[in-house]
PDB file of N, CA and C in Angstrom:
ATOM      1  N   UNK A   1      34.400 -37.557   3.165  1.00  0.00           N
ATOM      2  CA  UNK A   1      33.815 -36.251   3.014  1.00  0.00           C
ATOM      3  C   UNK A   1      33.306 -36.077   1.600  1.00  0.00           C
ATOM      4  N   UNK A   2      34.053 -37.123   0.638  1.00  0.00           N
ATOM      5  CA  UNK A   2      33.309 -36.938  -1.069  1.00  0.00           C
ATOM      6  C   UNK A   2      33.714 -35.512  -1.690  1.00  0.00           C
ATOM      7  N   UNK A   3      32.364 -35.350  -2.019  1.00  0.00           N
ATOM      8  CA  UNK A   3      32.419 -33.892  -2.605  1.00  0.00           C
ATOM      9  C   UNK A   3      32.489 -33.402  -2.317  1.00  0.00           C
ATOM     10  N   UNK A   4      33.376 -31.833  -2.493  1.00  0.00           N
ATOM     11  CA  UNK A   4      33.872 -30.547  -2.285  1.00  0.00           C
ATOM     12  C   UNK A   4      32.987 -29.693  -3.023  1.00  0.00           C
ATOM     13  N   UNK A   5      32.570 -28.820  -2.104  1.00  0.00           N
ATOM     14  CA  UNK A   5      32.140 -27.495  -2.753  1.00  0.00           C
ATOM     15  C   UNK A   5      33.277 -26.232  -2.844  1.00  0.00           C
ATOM     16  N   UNK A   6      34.201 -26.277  -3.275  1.00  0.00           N
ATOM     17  CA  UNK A   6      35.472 -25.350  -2.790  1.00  0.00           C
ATOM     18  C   UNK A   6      35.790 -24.210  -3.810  1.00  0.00           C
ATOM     19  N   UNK A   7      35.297 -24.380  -4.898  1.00  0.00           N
ATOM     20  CA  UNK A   7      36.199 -23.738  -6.216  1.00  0.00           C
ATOM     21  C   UNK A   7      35.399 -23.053  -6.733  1.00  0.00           C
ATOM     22  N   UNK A   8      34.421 -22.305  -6.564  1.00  0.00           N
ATOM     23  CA  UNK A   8      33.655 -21.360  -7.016  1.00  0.00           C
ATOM     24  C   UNK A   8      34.532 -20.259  -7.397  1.00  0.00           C
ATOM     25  N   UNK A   9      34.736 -19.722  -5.925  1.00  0.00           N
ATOM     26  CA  UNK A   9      35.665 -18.684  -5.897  1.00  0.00           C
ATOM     27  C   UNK A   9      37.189 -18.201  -6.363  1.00  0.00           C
ATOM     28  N   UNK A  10      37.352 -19.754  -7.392  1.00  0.00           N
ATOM     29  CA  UNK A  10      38.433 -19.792  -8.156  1.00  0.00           C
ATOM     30  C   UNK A  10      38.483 -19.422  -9.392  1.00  0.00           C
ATOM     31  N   UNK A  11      37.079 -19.298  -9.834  1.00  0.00           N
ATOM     32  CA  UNK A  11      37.045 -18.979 -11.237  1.00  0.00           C
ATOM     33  C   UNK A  11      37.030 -16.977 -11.460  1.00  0.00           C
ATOM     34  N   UNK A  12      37.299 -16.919 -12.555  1.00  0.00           N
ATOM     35  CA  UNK A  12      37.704 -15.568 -12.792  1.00  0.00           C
ATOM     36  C   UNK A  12      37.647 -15.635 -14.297  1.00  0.00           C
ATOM     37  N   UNK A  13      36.747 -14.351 -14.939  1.00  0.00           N
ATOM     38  CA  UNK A  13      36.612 -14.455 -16.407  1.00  0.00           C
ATOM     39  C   UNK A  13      37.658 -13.556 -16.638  1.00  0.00           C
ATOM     40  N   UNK A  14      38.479 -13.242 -17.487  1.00  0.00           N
ATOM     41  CA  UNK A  14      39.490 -12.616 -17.964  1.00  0.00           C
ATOM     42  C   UNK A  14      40.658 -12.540 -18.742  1.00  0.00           C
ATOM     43  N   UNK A  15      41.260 -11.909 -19.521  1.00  0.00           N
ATOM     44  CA  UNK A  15      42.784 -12.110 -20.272  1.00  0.00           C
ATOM     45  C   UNK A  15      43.942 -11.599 -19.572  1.00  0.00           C
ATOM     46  N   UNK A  16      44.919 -12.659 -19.915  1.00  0.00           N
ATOM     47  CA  UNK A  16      46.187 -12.254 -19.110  1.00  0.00           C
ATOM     48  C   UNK A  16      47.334 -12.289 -20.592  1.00  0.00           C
ATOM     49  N   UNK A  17      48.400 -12.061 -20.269  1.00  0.00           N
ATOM     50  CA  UNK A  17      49.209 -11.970 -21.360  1.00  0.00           C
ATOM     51  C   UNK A  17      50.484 -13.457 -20.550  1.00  0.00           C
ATOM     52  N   UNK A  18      51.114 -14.278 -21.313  1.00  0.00           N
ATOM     53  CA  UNK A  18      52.397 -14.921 -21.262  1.00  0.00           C
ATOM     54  C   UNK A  18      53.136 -14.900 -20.496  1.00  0.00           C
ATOM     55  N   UNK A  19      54.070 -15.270 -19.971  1.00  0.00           N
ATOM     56  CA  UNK A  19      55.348 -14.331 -19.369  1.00  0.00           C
ATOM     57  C   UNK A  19      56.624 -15.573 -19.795  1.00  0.00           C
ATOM     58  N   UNK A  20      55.925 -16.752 -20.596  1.00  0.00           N
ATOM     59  CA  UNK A  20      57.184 -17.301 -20.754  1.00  0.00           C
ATOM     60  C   UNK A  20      57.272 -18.670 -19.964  1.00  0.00           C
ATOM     61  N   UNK A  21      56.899 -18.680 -18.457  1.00  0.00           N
ATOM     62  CA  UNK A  21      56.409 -19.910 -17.557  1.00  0.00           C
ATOM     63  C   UNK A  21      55.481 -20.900 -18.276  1.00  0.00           C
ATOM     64  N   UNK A  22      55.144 -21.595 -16.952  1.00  0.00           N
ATOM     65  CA  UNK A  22      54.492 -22.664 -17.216  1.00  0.00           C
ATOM     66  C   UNK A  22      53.133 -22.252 -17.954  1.00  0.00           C
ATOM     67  N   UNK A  23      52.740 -22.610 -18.839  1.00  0.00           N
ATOM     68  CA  UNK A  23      51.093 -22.255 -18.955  1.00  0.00           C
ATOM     69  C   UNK A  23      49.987 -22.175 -18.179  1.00  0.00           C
ATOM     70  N   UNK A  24      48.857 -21.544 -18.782  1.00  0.00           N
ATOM     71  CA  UNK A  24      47.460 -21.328 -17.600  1.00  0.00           C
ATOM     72  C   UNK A  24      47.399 -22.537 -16.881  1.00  0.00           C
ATOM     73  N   UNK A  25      47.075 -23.306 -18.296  1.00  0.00           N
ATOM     74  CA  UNK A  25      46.642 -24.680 -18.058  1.00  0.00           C
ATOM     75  C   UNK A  25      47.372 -25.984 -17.067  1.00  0.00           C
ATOM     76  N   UNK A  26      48.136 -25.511 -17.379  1.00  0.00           N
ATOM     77  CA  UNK A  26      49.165 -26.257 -16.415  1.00  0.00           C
ATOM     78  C   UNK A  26      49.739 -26.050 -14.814  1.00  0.00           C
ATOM     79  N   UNK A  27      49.495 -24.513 -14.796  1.00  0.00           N
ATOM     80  CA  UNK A  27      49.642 -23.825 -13.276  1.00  0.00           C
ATOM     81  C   UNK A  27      48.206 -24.282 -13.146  1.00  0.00           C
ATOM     82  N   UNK A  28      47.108 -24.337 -13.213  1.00  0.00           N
ATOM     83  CA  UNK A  28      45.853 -24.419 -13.021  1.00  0.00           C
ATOM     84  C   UNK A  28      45.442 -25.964 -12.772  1.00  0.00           C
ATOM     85  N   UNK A  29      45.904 -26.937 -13.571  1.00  0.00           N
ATOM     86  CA  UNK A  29      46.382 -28.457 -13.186  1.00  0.00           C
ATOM     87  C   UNK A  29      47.190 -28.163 -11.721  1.00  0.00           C
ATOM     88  N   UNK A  30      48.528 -27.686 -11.429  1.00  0.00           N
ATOM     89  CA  UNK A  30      49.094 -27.444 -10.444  1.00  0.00           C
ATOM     90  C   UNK A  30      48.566 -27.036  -8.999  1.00  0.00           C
ATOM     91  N   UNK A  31      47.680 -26.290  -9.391  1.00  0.00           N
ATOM     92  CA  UNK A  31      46.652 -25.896  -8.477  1.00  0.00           C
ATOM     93  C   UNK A  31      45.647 -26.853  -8.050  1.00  0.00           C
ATOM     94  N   UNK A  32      45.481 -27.281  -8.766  1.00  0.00           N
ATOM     95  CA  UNK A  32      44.370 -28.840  -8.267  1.00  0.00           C
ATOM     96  C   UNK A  32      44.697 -29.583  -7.748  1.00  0.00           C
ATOM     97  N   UNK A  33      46.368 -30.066  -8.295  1.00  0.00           N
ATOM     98  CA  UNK A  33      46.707 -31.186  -7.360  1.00  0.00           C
ATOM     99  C   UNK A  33      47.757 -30.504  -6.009  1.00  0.00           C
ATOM    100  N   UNK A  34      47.650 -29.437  -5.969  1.00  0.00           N
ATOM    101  CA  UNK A  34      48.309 -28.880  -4.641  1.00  0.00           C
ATOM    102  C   UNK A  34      47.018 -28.751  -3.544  1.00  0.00           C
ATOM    103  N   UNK A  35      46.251 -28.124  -3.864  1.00  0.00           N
ATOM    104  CA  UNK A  35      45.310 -27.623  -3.132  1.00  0.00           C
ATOM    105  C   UNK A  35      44.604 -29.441  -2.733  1.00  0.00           C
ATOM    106  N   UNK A  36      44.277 -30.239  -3.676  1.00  0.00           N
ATOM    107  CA  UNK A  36      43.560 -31.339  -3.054  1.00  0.00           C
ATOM    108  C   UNK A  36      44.613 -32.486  -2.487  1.00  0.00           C
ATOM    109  N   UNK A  37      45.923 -32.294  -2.975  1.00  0.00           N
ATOM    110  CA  UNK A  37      46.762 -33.093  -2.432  1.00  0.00           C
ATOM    111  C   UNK A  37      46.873 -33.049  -0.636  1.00  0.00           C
ATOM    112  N   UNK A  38      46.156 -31.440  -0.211  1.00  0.00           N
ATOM    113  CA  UNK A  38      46.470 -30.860   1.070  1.00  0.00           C
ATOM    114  C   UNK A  38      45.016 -31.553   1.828  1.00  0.00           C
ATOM    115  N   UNK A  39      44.058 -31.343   1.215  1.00  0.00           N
ATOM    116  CA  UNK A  39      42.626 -31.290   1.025  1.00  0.00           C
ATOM    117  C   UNK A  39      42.678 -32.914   1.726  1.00  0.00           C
ATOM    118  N   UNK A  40      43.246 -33.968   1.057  1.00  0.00           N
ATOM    119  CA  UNK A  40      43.361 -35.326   1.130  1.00  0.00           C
ATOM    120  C   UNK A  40      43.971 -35.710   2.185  1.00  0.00           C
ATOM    121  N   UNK A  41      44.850 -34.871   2.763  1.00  0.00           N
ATOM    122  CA  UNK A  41      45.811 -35.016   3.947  1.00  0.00           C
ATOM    123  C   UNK A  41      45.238 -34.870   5.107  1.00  0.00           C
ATOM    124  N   UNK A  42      44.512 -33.632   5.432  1.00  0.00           N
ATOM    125  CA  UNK A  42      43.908 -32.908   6.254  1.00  0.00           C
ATOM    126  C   UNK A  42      42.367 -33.400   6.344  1.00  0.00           C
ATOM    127  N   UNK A  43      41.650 -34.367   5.583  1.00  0.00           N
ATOM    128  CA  UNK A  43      40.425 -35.311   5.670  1.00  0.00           C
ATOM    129  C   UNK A  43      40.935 -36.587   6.508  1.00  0.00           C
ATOM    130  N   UNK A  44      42.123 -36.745   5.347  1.00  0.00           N
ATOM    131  CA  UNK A  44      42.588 -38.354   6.697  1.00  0.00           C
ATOM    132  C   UNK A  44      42.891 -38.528   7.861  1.00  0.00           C
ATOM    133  N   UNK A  45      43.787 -36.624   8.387  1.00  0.00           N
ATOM    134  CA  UNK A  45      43.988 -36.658   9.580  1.00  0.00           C
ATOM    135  C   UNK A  45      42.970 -36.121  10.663  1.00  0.00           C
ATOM    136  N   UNK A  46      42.427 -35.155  10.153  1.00  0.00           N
ATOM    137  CA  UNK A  46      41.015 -35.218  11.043  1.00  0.00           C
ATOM    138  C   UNK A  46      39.985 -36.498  10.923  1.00  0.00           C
ATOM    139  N   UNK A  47      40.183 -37.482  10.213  1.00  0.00           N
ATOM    140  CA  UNK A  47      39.098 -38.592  10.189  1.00  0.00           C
ATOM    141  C   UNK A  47      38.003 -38.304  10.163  1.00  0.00           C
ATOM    142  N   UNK A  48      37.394 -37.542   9.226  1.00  0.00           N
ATOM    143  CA  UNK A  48      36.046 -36.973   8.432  1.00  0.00           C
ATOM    144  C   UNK A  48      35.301 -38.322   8.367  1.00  0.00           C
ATOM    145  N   UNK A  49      36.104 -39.337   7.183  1.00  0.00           N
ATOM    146  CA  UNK A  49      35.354 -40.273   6.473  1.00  0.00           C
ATOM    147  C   UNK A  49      36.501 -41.662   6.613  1.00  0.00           C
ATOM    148  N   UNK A  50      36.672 -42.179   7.743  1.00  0.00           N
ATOM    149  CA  UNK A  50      37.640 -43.417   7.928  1.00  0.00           C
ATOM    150  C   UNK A  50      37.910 -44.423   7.232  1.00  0.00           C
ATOM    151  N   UNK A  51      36.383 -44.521   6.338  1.00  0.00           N
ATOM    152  CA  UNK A  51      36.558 -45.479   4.887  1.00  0.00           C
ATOM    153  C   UNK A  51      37.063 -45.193   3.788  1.00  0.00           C
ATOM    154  N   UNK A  52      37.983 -44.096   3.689  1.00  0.00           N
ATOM    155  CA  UNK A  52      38.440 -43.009   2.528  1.00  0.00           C
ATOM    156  C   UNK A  52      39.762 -42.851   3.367  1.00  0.00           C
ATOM    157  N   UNK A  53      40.761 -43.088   2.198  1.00  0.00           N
ATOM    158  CA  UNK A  53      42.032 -43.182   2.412  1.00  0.00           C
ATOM    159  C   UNK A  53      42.542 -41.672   2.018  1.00  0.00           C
ATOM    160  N   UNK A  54      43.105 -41.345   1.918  1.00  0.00           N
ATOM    161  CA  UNK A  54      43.985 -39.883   1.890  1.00  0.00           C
ATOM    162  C   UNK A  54      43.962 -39.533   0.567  1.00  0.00           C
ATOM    163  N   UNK A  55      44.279 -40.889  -0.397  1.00  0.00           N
ATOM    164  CA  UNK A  55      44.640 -40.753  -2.020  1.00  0.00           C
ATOM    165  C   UNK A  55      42.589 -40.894  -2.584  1.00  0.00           C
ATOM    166  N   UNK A  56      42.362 -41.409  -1.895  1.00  0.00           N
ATOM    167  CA  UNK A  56      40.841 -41.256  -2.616  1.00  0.00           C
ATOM    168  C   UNK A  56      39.753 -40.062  -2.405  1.00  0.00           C
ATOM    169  N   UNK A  57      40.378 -39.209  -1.068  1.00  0.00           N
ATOM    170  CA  UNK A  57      40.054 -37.787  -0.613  1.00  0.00           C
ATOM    171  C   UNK A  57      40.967 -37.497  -1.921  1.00  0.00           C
ATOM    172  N   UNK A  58      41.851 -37.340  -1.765  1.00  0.00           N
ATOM    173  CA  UNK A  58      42.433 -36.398  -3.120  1.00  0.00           C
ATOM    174  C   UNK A  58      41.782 -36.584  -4.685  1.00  0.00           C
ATOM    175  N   UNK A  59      41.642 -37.525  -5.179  1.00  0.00           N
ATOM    176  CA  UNK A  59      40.726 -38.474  -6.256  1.00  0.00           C
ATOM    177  C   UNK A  59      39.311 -37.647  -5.921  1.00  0.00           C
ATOM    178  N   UNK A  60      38.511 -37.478  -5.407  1.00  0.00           N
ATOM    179  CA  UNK A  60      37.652 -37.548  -4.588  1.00  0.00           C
ATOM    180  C   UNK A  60      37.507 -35.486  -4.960  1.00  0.00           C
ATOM    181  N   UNK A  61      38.448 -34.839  -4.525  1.00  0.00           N
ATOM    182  CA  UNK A  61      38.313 -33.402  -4.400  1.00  0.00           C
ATOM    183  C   UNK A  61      38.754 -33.539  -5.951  1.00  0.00           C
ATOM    184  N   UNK A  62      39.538 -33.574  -6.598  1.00  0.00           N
ATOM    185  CA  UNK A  62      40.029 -33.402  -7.931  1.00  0.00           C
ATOM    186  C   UNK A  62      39.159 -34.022  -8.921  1.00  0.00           C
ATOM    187  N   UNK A  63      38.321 -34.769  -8.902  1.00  0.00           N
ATOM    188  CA  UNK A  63      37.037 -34.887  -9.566  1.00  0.00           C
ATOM    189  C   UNK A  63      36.033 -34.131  -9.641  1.00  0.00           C
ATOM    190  N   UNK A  64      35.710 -33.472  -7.865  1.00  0.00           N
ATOM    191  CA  UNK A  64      35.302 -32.534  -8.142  1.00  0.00           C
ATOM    192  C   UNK A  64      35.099 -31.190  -8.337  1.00  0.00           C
ATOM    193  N   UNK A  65      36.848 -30.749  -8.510  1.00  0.00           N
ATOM    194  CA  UNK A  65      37.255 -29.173  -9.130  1.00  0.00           C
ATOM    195  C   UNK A  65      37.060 -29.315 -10.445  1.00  0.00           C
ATOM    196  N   UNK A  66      37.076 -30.778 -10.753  1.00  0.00           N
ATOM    197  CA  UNK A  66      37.396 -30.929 -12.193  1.00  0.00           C
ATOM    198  C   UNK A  66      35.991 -30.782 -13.385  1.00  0.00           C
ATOM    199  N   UNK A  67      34.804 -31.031 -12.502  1.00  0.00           N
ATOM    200  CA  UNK A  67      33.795 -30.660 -12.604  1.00  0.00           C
ATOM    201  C   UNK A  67      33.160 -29.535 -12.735  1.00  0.00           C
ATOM    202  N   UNK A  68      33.962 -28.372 -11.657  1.00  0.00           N
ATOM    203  CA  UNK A  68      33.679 -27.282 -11.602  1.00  0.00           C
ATOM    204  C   UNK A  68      34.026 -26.268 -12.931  1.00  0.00           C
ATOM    205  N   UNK A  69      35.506 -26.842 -12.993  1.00  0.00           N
ATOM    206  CA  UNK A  69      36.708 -26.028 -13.602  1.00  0.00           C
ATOM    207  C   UNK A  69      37.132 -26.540 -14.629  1.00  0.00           C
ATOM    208  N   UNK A  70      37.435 -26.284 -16.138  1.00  0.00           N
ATOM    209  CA  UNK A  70      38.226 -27.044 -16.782  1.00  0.00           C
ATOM    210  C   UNK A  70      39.191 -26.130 -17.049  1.00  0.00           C
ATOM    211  N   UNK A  71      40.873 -26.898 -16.359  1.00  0.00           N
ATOM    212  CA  UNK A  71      42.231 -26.398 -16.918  1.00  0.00           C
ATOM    213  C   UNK A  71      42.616 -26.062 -17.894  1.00  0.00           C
ATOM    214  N   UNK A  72      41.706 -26.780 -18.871  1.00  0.00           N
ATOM    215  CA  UNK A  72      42.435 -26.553 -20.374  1.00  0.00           C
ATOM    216  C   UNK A  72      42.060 -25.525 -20.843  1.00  0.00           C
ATOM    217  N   UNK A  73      40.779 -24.438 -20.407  1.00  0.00           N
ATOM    218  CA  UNK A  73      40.139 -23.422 -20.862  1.00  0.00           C
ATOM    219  C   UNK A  73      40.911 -22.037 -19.986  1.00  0.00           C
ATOM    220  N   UNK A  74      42.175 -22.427 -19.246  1.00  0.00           N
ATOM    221  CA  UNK A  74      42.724 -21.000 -18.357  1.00  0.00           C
ATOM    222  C   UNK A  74      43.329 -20.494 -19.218  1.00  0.00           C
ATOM    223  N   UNK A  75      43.015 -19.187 -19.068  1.00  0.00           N
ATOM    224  CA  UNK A  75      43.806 -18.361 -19.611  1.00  0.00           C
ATOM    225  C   UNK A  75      44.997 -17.629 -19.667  1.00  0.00           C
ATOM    226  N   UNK A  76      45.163 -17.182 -18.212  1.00  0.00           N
ATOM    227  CA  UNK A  76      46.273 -16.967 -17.197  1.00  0.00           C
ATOM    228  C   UNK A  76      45.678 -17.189 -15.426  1.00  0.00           C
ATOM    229  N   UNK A  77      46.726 -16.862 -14.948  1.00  0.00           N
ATOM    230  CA  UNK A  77      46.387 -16.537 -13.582  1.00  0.00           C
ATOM    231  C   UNK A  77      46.796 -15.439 -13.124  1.00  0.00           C
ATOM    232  N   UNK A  78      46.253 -14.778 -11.867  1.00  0.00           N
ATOM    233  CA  UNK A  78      46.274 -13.849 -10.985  1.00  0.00           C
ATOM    234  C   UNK A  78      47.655 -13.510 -10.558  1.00  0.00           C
ATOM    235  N   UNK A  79      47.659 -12.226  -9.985  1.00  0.00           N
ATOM    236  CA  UNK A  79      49.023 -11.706  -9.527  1.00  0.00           C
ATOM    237  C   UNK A  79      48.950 -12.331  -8.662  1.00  0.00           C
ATOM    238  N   UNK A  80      47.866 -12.855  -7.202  1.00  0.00           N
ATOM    239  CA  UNK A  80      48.025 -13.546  -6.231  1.00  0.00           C
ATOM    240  C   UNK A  80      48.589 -14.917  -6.526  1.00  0.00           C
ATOM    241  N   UNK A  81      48.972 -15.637  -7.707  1.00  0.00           N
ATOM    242  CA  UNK A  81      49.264 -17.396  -7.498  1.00  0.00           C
ATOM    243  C   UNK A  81      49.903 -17.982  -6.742  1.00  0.00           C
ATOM    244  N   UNK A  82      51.218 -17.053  -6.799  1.00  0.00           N
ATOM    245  CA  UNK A  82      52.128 -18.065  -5.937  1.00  0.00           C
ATOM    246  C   UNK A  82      51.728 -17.705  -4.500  1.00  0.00           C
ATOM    247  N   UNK A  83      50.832 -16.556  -3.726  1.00  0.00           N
ATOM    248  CA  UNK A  83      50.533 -16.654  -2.590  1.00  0.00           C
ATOM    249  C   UNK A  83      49.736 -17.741  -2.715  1.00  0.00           C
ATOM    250  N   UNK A  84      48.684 -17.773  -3.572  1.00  0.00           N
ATOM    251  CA  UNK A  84      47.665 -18.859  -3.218  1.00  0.00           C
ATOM    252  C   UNK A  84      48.484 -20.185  -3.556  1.00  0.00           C
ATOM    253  N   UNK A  85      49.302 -20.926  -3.973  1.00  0.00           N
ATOM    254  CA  UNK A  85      49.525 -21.793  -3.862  1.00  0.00           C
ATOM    255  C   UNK A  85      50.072 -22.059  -2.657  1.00  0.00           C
ATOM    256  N   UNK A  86      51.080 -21.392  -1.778  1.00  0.00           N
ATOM    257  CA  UNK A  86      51.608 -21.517  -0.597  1.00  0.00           C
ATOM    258  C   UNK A  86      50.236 -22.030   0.683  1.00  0.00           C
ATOM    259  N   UNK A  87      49.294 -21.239   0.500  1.00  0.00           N
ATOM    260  CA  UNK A  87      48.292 -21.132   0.994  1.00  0.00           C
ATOM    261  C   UNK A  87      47.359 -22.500   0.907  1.00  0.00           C
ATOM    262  N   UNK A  88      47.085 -22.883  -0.540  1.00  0.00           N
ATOM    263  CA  UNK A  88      46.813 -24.125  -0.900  1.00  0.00           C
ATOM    264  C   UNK A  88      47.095 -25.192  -0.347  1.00  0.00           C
ATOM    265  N   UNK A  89      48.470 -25.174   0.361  1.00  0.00           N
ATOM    266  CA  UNK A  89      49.071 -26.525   0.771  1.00  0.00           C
ATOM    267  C   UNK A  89      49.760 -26.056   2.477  1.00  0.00           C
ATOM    268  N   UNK A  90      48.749 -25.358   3.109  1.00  0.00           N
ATOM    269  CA  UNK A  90      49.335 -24.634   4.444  1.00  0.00           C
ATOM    270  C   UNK A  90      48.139 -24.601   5.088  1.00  0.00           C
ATOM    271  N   UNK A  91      46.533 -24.702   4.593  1.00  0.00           N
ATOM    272  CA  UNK A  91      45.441 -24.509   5.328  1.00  0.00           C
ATOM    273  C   UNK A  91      45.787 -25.309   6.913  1.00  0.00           C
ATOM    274  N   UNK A  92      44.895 -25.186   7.991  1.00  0.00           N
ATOM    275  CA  UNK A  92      45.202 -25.583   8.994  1.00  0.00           C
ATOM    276  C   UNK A  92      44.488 -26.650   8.887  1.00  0.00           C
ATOM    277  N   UNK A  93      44.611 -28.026   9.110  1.00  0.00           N
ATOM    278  CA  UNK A  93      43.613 -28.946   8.874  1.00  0.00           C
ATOM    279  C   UNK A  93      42.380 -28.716   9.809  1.00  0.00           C
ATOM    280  N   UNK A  94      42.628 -28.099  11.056  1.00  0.00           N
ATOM    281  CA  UNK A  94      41.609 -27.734  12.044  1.00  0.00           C
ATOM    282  C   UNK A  94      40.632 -27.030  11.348  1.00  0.00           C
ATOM    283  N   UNK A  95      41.080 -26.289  10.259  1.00  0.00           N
ATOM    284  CA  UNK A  95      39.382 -25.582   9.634  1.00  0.00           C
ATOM    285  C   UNK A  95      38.824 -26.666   8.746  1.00  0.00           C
ATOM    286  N   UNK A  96      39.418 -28.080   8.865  1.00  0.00           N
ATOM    287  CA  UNK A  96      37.945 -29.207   8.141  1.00  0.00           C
ATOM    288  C   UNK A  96      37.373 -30.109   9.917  1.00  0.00           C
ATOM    289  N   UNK A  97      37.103 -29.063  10.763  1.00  0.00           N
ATOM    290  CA  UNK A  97      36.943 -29.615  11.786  1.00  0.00           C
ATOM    291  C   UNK A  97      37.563 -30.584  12.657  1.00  0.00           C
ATOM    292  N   UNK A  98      36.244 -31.714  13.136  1.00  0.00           N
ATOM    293  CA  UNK A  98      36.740 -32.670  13.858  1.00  0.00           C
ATOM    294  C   UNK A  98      36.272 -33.934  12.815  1.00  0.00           C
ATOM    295  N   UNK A  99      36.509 -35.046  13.482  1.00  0.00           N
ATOM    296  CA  UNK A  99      36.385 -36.829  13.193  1.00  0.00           C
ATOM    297  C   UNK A  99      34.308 -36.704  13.438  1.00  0.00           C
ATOM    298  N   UNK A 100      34.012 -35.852  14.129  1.00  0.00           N
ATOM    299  CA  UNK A 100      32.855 -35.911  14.602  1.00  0.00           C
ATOM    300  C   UNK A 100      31.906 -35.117  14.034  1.00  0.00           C
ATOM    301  N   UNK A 101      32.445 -34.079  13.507  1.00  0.00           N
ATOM    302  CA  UNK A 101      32.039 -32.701  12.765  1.00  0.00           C
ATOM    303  C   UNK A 101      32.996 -32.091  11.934  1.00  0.00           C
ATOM    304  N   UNK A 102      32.532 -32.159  11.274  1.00  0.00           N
ATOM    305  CA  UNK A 102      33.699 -32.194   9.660  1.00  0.00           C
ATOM    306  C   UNK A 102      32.951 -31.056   8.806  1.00  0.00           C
ATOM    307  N   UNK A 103      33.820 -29.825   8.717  1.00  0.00           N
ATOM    308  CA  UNK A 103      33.523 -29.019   8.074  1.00  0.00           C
ATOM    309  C   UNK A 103      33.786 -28.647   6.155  1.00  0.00           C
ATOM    310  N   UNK A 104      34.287 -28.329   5.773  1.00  0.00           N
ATOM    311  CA  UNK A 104      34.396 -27.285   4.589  1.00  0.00           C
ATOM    312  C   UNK A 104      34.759 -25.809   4.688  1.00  0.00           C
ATOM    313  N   UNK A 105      35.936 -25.816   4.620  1.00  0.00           N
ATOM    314  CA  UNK A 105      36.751 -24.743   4.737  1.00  0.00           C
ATOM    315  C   UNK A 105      36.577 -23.984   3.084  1.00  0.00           C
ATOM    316  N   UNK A 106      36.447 -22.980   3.034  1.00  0.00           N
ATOM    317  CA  UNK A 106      36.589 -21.761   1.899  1.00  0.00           C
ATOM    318  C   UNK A 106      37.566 -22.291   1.358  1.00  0.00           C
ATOM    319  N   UNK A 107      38.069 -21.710   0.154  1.00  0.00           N
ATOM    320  CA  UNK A 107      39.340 -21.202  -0.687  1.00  0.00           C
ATOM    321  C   UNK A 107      39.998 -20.358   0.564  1.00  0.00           C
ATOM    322  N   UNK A 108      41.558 -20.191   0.171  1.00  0.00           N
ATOM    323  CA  UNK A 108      42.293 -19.410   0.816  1.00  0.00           C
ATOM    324  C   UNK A 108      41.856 -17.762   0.079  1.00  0.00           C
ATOM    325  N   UNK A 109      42.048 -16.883   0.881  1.00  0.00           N
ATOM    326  CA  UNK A 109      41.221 -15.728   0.381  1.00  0.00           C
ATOM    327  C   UNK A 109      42.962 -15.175  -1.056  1.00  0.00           C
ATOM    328  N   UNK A 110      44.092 -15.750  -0.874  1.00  0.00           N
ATOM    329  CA  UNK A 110      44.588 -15.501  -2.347  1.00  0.00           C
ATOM    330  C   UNK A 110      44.379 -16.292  -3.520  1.00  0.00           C
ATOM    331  N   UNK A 111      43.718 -17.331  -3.481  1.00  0.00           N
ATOM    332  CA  UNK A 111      42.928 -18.099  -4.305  1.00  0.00           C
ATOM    333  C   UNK A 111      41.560 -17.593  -5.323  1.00  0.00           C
ATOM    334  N   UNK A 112      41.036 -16.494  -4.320  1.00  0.00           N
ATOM    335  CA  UNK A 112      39.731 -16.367  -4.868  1.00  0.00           C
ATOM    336  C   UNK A 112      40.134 -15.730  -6.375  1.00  0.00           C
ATOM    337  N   UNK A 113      39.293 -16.175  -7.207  1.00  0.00           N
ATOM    338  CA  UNK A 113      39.309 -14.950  -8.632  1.00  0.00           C
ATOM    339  C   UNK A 113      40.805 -15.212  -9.093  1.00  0.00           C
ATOM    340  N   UNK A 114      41.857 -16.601  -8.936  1.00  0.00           N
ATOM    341  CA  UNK A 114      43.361 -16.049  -9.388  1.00  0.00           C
ATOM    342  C   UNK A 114      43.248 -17.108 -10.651  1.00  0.00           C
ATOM    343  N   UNK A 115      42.465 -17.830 -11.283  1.00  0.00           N
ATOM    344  CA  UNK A 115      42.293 -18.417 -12.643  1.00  0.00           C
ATOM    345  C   UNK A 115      41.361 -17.600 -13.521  1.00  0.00           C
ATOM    346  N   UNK A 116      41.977 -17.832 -14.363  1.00  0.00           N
ATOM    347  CA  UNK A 116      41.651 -16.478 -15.531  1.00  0.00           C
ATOM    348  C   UNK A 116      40.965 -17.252 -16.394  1.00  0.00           C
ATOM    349  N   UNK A 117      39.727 -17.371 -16.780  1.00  0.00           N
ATOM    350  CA  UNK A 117      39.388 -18.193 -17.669  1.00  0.00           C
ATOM    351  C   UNK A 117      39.011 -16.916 -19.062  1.00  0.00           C
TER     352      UNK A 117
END
């Protein structure tokens, strides 16, 4: 399936304050490899792209959030995170279609706008 168009709706201009946790940057790393770790799972098992192993779908999506997004520039995140991370790694693989027709599923709608750049 390659490239992902997925992370638009992840970005969010804004300031957040600390709380002591993990950093932006690092929940925001967290987020990449949750969301494409799922992303990678759910390509191999619908069989999108049979020449693409699960870890190179993941490689594959995380190259290109990484493109989109840079972690090191978050600022905070959203009151939604920890929904959207649950969410991140719960999509139904049925919304990347079939082996035959292979879609592109949205962001989870607590995802949208929850990185604070």
């Amino acid at each position: 399936m390659g490239k992902l168009i997925l992370v638009a709706g992840l970005l969010a201009l804004g300031c957040g304050s600390s709380d002591g946790g993990p950093s932006a940057p690092d929940q925001c790393e967290a987020f990449v490899q949750t969301y494409c770790g799922h992303v990678g799972d759910c390509i191999a098992q619908v069989g999108c792209d049979p020449t693409y192993t699960r870890d190179e779908e993941k490689d594959s999506c995380v190259t290109a959030v990484r493109q989109t997004i840079a972690c090191g520039n978050a600022k905070a995140v959203g009151p939604s995170y920890s929904a959207c991370m649950k969410a991140a790694s719960s999509t139904a693989c049925t919304a990347f279609g079939t082996a035959t027709q292979c879609a592109t599923p949205g962001l989870p709608a607590d995802c949208k706008g929850v990185i604070l750049f």
